[in-house]
Protein backbone atom coordinates (compact mmCIF):
# COMPACT_ATOMS: atom_id res chain seq x y z
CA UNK A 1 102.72 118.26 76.67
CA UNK A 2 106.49 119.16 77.26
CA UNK A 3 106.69 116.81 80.58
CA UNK A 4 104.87 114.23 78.72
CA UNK A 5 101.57 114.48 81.31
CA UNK A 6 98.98 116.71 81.85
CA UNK A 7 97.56 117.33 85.25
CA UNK A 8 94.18 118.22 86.21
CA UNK A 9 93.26 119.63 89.87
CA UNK A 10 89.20 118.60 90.34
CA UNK A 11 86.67 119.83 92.84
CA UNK A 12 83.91 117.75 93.65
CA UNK A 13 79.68 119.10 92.47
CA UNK A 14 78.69 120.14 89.40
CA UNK A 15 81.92 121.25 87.59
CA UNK A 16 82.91 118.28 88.28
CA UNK A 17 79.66 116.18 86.69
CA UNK A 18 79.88 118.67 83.49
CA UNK A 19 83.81 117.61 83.25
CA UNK A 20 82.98 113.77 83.66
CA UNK A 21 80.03 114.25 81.69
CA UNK A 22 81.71 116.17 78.93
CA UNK A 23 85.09 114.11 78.83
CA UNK A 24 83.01 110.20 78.99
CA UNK A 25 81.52 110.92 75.25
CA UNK A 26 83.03 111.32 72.05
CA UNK A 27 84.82 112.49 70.41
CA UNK A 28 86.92 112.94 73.94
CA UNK A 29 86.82 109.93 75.03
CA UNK A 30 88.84 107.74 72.69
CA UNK A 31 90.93 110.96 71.74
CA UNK A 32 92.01 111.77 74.97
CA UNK A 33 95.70 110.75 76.18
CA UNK A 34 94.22 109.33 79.79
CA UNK A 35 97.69 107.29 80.93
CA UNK A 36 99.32 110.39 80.68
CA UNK A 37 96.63 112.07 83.14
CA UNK A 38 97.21 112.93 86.98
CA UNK A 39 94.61 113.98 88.95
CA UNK A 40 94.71 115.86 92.43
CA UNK A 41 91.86 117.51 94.16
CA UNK A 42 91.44 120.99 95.78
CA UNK A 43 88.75 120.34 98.37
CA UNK A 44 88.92 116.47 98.98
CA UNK A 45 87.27 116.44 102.78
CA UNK A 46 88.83 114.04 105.26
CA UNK A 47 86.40 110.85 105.07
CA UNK A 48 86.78 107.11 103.55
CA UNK A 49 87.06 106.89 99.96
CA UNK A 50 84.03 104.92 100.15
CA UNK A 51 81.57 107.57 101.85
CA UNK A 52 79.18 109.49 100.07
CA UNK A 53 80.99 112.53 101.46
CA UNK A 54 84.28 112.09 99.59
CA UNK A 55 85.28 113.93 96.33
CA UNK A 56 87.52 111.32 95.50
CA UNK A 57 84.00 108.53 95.07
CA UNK A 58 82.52 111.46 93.08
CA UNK A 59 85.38 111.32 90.62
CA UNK A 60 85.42 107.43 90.39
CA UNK A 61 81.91 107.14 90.31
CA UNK A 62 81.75 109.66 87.63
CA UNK A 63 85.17 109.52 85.74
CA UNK A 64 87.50 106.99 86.83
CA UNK A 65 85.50 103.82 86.15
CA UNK A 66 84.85 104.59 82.31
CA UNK A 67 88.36 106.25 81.93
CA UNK A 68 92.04 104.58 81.72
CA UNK A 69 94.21 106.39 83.81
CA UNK A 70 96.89 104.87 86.02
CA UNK A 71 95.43 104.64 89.66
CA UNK A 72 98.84 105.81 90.43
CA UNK A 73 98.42 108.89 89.21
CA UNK A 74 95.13 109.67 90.76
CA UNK A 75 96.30 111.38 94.25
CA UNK A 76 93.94 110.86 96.95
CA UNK A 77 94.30 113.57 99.90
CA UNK A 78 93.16 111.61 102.86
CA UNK A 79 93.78 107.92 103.69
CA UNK A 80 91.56 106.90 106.24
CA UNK A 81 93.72 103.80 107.36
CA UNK A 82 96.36 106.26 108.29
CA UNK A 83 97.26 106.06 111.69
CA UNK A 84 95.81 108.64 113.99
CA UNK A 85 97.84 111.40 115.79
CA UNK A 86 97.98 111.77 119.30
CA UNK A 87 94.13 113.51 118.94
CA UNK A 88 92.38 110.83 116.87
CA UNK A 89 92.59 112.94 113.71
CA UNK A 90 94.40 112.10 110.36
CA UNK A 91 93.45 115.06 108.46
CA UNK A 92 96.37 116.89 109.86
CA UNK A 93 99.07 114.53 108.87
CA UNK A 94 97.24 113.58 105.68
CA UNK A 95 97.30 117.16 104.13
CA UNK A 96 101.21 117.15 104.81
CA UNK A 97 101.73 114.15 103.33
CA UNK A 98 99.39 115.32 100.38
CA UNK A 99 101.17 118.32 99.93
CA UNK A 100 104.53 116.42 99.54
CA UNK A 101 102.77 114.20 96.96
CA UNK A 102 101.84 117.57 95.37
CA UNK A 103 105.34 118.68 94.89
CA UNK A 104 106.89 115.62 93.80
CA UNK A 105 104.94 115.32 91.31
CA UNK A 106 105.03 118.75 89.70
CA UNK A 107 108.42 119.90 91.45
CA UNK A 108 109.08 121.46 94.36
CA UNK A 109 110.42 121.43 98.04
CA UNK A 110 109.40 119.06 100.48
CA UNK A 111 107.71 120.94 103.32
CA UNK A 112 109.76 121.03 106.70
């Protein structure tokens, strides 16, 4: 409330279908401040936002569509367009860049 935002960290299953199912209905839904929400996730796995697999389709499937908040301020772990490193992974690189994301947005150093 102080920093004008309130910040959520999700994990993908069954908390997260009790949050989304919990949060949808009233009286949260109208009450709730959603531009002022950003979201990150703790175990988003390295996949297309589009596969069945990811956390973030999870959270849009079950939050993000019947919710207002800024798709700005939704931080998505893993980019799948991302070009690959010299192995033909992205997770690597991803989870730095996602980490940097992380602590611009709630303060911190840049990592090295």
């Amino acid at each position: 409330r102080l920093r004008g935002r309130f910040t959520l960290a999700v994990t993908a299953g069954s908390s997260l279908e009790l949050l989304a199912r919990t949060i949808t209905e009233e009286p949260f839904l109208s009450s709730l401040d959603w531009p002022k929400w950003n979201i990150f996730f703790v175990d988003e796995r390295c996949a297309p936002s589009t596969s069945p697999c990811s956390s973030y389709k999870m959270l849009n499937d079950l939050l993000l569509r019947h919710v207002s908040i800024p798709e700005m301020q939704v931080y998505v772990a893993f980019d799948h367009t991302m070009t690959l490193d010299n192995l033909g992974h992205t997770c690597e690189p991803c989870s730095l860049m996602y980490q940097d994301q992380i602590r611009a947005v709630l303060g911190g150093s840049p990592s090295d």
